[in-house]
Every structure is written in structure tokens, then in C-alpha cells.
C-alpha atoms as a PDB file:
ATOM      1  CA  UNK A   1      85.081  49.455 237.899  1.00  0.00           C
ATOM      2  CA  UNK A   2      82.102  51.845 236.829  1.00  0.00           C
ATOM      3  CA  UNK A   3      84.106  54.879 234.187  1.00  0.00           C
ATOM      4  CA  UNK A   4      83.387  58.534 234.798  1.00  0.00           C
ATOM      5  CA  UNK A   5      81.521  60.236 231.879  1.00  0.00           C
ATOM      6  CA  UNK A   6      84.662  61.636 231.303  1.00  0.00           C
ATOM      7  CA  UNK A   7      86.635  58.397 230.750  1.00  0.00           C
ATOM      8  CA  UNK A   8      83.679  57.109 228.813  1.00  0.00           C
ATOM      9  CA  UNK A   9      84.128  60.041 226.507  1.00  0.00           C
ATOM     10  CA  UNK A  10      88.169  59.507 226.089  1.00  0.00           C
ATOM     11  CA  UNK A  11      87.977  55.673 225.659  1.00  0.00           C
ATOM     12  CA  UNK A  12      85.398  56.443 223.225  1.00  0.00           C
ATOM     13  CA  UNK A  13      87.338  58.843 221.010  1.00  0.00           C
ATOM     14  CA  UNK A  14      91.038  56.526 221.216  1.00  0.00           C
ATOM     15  CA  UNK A  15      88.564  53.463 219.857  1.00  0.00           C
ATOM     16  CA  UNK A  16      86.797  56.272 217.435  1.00  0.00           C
ATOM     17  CA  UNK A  17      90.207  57.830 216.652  1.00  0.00           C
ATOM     18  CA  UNK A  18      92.170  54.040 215.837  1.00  0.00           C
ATOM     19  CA  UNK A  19      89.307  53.011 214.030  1.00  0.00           C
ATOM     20  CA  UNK A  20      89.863  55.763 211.875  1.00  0.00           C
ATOM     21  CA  UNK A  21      93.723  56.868 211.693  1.00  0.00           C
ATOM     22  CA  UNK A  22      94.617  53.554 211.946  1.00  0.00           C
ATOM     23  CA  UNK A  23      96.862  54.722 215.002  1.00  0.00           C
ATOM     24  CA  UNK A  24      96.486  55.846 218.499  1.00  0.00           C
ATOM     25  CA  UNK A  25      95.785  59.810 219.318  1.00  0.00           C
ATOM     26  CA  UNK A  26      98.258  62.011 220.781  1.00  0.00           C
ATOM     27  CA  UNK A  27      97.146  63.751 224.533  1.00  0.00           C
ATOM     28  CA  UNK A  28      96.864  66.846 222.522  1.00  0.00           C
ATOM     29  CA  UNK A  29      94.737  65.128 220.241  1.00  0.00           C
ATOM     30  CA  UNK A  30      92.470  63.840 222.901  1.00  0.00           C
ATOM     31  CA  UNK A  31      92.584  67.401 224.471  1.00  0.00           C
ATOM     32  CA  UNK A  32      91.224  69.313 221.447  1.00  0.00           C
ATOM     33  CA  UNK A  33      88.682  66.686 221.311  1.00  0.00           C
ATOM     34  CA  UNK A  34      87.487  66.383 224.503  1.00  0.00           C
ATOM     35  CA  UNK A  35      87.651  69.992 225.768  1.00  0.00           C
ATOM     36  CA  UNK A  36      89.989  69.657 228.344  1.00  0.00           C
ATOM     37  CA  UNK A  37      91.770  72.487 229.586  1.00  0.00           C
ATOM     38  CA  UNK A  38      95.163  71.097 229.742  1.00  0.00           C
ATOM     39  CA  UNK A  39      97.371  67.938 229.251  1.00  0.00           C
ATOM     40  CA  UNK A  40      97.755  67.123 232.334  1.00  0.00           C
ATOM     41  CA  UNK A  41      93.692  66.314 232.915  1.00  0.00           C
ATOM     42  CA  UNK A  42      93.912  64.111 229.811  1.00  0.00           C
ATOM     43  CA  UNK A  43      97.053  62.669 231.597  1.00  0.00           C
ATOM     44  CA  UNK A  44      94.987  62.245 235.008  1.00  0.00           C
ATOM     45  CA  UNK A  45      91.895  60.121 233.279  1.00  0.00           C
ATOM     46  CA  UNK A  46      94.521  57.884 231.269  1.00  0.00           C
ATOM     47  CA  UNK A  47      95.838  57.119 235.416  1.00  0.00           C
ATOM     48  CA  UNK A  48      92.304  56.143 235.471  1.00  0.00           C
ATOM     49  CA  UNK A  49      91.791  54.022 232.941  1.00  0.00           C
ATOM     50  CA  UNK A  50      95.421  52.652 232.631  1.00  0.00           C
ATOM     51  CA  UNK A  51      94.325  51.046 236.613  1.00  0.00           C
ATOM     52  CA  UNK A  52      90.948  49.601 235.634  1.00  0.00           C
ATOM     53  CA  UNK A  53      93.314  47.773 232.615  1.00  0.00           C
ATOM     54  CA  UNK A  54      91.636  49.272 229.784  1.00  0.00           C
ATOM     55  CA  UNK A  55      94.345  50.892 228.421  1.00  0.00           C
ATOM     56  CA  UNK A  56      98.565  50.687 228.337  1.00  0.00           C
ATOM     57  CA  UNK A  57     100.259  53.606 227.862  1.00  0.00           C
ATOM     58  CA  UNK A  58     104.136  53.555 226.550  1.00  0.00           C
ATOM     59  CA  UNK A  59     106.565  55.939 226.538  1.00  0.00           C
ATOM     60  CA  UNK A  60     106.267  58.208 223.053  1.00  0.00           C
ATOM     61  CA  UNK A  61     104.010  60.576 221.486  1.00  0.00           C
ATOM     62  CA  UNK A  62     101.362  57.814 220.312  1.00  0.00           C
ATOM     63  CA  UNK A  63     101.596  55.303 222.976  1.00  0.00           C
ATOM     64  CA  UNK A  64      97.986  54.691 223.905  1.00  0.00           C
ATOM     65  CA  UNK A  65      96.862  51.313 223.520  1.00  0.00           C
ATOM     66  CA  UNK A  66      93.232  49.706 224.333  1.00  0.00           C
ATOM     67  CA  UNK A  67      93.838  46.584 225.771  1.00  0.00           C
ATOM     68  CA  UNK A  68      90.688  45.375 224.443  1.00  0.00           C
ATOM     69  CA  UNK A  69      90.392  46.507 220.499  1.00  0.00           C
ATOM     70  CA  UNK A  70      87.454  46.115 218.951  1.00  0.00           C
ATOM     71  CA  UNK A  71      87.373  42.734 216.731  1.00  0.00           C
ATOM     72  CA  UNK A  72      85.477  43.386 213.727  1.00  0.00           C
ATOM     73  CA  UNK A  73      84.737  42.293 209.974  1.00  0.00           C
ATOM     74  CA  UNK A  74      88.373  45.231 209.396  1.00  0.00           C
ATOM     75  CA  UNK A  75      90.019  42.924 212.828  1.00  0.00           C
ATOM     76  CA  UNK A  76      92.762  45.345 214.884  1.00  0.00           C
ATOM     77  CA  UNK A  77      95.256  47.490 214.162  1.00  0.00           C
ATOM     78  CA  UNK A  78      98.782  47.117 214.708  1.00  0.00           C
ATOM     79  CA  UNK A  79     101.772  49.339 214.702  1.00  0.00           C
ATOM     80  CA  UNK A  80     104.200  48.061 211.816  1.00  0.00           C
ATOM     81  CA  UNK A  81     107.547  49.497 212.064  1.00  0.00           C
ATOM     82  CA  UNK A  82     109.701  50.311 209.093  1.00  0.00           C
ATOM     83  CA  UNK A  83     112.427  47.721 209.454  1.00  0.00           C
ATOM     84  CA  UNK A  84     114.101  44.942 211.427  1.00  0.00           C
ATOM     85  CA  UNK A  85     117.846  43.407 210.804  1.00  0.00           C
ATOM     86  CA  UNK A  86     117.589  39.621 209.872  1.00  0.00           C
ATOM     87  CA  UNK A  87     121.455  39.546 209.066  1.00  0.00           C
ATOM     88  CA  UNK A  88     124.171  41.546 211.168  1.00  0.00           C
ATOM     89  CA  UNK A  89     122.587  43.680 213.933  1.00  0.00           C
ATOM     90  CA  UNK A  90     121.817  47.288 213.861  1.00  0.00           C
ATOM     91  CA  UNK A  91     120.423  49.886 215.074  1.00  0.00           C
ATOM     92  CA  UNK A  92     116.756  49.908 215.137  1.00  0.00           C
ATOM     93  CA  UNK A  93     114.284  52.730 216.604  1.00  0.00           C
ATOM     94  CA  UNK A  94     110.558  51.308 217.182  1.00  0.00           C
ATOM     95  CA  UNK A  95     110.015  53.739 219.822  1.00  0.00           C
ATOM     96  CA  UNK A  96     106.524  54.678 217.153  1.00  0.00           C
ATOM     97  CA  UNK A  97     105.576  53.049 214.134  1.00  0.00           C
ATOM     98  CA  UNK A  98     104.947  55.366 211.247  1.00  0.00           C
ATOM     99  CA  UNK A  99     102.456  52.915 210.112  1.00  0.00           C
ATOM    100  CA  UNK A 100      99.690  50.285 211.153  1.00  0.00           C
ATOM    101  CA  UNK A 101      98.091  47.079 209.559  1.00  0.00           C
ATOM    102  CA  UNK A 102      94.963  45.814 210.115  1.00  0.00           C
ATOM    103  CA  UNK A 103      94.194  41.943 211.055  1.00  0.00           C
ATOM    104  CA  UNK A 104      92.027  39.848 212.642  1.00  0.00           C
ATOM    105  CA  UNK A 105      94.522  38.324 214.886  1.00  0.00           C
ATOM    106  CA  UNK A 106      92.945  34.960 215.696  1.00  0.00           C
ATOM    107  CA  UNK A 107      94.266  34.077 212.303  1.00  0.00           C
ATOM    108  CA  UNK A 108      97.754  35.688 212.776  1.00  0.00           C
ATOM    109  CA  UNK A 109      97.943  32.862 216.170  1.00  0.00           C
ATOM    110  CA  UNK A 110      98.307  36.675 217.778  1.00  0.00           C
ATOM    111  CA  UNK A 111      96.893  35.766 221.649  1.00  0.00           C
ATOM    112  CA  UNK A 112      96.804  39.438 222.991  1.00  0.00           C
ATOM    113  CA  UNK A 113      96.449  42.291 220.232  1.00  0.00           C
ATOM    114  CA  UNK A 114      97.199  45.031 222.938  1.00  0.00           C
ATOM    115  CA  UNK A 115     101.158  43.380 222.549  1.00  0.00           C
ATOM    116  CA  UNK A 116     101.281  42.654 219.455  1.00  0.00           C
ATOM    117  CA  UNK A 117     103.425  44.211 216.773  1.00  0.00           C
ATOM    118  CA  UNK A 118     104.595  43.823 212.837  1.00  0.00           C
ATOM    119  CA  UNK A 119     107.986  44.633 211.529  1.00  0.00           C
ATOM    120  CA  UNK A 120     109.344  44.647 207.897  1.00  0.00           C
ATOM    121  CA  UNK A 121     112.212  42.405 207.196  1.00  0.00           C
ATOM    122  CA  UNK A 122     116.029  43.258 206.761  1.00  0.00           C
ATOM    123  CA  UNK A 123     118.146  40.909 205.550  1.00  0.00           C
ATOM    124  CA  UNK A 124     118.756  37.284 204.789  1.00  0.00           C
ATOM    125  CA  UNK A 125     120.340  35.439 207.733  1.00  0.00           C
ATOM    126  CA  UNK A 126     116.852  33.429 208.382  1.00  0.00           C
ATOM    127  CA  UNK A 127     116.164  32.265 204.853  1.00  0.00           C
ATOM    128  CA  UNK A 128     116.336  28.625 205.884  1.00  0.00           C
ATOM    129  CA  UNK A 129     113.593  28.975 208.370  1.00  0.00           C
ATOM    130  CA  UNK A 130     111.761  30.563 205.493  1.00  0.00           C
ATOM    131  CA  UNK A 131     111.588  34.288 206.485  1.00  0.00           C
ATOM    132  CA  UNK A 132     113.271  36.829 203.456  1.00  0.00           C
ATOM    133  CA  UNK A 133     113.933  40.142 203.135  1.00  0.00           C
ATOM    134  CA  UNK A 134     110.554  42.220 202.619  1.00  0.00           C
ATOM    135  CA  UNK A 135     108.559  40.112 204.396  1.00  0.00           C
ATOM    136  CA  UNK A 136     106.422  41.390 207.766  1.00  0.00           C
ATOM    137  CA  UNK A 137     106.916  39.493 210.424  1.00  0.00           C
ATOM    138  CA  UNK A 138     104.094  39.698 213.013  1.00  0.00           C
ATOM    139  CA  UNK A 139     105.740  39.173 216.728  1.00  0.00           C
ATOM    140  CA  UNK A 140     103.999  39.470 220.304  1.00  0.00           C
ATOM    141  CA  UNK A 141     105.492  40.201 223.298  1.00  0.00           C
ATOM    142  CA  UNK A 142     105.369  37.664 225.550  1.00  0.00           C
ATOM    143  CA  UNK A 143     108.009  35.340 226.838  1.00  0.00           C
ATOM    144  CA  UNK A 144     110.566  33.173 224.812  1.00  0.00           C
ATOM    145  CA  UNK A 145     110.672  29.681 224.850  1.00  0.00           C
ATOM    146  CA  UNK A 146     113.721  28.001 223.166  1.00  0.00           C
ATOM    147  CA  UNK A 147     113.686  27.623 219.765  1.00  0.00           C
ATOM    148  CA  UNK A 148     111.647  30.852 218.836  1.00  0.00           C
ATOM    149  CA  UNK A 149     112.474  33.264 216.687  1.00  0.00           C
ATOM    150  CA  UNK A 150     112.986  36.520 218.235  1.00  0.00           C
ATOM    151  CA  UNK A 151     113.306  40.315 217.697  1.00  0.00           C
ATOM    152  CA  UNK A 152     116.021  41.051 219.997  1.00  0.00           C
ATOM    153  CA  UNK A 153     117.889  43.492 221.728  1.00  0.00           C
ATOM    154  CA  UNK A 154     121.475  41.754 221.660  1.00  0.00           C
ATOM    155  CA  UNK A 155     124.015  44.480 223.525  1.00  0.00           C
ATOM    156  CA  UNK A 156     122.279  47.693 222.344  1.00  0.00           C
ATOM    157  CA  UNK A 157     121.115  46.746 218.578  1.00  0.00           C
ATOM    158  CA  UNK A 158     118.620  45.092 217.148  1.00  0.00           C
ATOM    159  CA  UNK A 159     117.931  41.681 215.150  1.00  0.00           C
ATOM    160  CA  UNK A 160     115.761  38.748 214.206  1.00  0.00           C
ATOM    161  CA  UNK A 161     117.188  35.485 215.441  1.00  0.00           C
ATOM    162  CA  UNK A 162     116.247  32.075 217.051  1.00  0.00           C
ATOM    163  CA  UNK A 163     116.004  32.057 220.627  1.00  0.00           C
ATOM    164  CA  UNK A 164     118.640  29.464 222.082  1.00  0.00           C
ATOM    165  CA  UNK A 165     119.426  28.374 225.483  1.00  0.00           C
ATOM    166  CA  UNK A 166     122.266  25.516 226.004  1.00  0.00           C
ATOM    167  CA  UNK A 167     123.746  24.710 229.406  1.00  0.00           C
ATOM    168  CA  UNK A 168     122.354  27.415 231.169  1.00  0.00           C
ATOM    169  CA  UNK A 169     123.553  30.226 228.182  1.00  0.00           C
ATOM    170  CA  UNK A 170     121.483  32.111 225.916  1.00  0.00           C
ATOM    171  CA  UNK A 171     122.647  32.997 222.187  1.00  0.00           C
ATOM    172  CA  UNK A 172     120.635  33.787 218.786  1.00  0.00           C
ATOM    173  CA  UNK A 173     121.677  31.412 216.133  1.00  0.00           C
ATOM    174  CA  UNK A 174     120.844  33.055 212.719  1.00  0.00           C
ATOM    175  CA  UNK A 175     119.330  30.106 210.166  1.00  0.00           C
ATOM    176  CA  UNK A 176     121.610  30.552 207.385  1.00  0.00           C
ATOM    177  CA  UNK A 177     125.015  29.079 207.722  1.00  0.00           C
ATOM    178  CA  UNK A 178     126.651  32.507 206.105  1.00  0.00           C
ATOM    179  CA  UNK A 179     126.046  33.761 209.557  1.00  0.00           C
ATOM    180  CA  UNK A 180     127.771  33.403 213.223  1.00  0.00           C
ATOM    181  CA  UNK A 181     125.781  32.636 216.046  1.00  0.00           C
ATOM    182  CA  UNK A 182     125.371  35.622 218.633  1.00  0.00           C
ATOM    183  CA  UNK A 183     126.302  35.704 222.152  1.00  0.00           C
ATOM    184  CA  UNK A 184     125.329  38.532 224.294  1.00  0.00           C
ATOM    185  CA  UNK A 185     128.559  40.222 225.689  1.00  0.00           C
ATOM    186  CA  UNK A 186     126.174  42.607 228.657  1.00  0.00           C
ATOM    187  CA  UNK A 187     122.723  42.067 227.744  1.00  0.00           C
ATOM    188  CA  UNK A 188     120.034  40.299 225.363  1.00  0.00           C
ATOM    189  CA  UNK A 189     116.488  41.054 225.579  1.00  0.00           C
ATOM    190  CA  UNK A 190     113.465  39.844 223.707  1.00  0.00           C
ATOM    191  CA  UNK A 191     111.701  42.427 222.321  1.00  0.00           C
ATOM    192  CA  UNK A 192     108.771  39.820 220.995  1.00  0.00           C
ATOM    193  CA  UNK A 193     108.181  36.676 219.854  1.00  0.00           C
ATOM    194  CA  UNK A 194     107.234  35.769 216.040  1.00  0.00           C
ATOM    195  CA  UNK A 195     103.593  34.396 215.685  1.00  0.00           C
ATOM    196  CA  UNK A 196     103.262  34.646 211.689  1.00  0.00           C
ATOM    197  CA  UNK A 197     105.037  35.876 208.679  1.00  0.00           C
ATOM    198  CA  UNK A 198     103.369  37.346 205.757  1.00  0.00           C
ATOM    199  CA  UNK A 199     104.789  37.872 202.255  1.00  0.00           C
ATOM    200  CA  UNK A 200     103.544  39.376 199.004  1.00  0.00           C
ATOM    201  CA  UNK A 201     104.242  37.448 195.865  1.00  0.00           C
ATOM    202  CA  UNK A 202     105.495  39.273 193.148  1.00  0.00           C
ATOM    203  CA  UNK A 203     103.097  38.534 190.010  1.00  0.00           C
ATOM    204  CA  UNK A 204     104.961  36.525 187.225  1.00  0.00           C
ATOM    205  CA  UNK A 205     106.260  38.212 184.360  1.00  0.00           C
END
């Protein structure tokens, strides 16, 4: 599908804008930029390009994603959110992340940058599957097989768990034997699936 000049000239200024905030732009943001006379024109060409695929928009202030970042020498940027329970669920808001990271996601086994996502560990309840607290865990959202370890949505709060399914049940089994397995009482839903884990070593002494 052939793009307007005008949708040339916003897809231009998100890539522009990512590639050097490290983060999408707000409507308002694209607005000033652009000239537009109001929100709801910005709103009308991101209809437009949202149809021909070229970008996903999610609900919050910052929720403009290309679906096709650019891959470069600096890779893509993803949204890394402050923190994510690996030990007794909580409460967890990664409605925006107040920061990205920059990858080239071929080597993260990342398939589709446009879902991916990075979140900072919490916790110690998957130790024995060798994930600690402070590392970044780099997750896409796709669907879980059994056996995965998930971020997920387990009756309203959040954690980082395998992904089990036994005689037609789901649960999150936690790898460290300190910990109880979780079984959804309403609702479990995967939030994404864990691709890679990275972790800064602390320099010896």
C-alpha cells in the first residue's frame, strides 16, 4: 500500500525519534513535529499506517511501535521495564517502560522485535534454571509451549515462572524448591515468553 506524504513524514520522525530517544514519541510529540493541527489528525494517519501493518499502537502515552525497526550496526530498541517478581507474585505495572535497551535481536533468538520486551529480575525462585535477581530477562510475546519460562499474569499479579500443562491443567512451577507451585484460581495469562537472559558480572575484588 503506497503512504501519503503525510504518513511518510510521521513514520519517518517515530524511526528518527526511536533512533534517537531510544523510545517511541508521544501524539503530541508527533504533532509539534509534524505541524498538525490537532491530535486527532496524528490519531487518523496512525489508523493508516496501523492497517498497512507498519506500525502497532498500545494503549499508553508511548505506545507506538514500528513493526519493522531498523536493524543496524546499534540493532533495535526495546522497552525494559523496571522489575519483574521471580519469587512470590506481585504487583507489576509495564503499562510503559521508563527505559529501553538496544540489541541486535538475531543474537537475543528475539524472532519479531515489534513484540519483544526486557524486564529486570525480582527475586530468587528460578535460581536453578539459572536466572538471579538483577538479571534482564529478554521475553517475546508469542505463545507458550510447555516447559517455558514465562512472565505471567497469574489471578491479577505478576511473576516469572515455568509454563506447565499436566492433564489438561496449567500451573507455573517456580525452579527452586523453597517455592510452591502456582495454580491459577480465575485466570493465568502469558504476558511473554523468555528468549535470553543477560547478566552483568560484578568485577572481582
Amino acid at each position: 500500500m503506497r503512504q501519503s506524504n503525510s504518513q511518510q513524514m510521521v513514520l519517518a520522525f517515530i524511526e528518527h525519534y526511536q533512533g534517537e530517544n531510544q523510545r517511541p514519541p508521544t501524539i503530541r510529540e508527533i504533532q509539534d513535529h509534524c505541524g498538525f493541527k490537532s491530535p486527532r489528525a496524528v490519531s487518523y494517519i496512525l489508523e493508516k499506517l496501523e492497517q498497512a501493518r507498519l506500525v502497532i499502537r498500545q494503549a499508553h502515552s508511548r505506545g507506538i511501535q514500528l513493526t519493522k525497526p531498523r536493524i543496524n550496526a546499534a540493532g533495535v530498541q526495546l522497552p525494559l521495564f523496571s522489575s519483574i517478581p521471580a519469587g512470590i507474585p506481585d504487583q507489576f505495572d509495564g503499562s510503559e517502560a521508563p527505559e529501553t535497551l538496544r540489541f541486535i535481536p538475531t543474537t537475543l533468538g528475539i524472532s519479531n522485535p515489534s513484540r519483544a520486551f526486557a524486564v529486570r529480575v525480582r527475586g530468587d525462585s528460578m535460581v536453578d534454571a539459572g536466572i538471579f535477581s538483577g538479571d534482564i530477562v529478554v521475553l517475546e510475546k508469542k505463545e507458550a509451549r510447555p516447559g517455558d519460562i514465562v512472565a505471567a499474569l497469574i489471578d491479577g499479579e505478576n511473576t516469572l515462572k515455568r509454563y506447565i500443562r499436566e492433564n489438561g491443567r496449567v500451573y507455573l512451577k517456580a525452579e527452586n524448591a523453597r517455592y510452591p507451585r502456582l495454580e491459577p484460581v480465575e485466570k493465568l495469562e502469558v504476558q511473554g515468553v523468555v528468549v535470553s537472559v543477560l547478566r552483568t558480572m560484578a568485577a572481582a575484588a
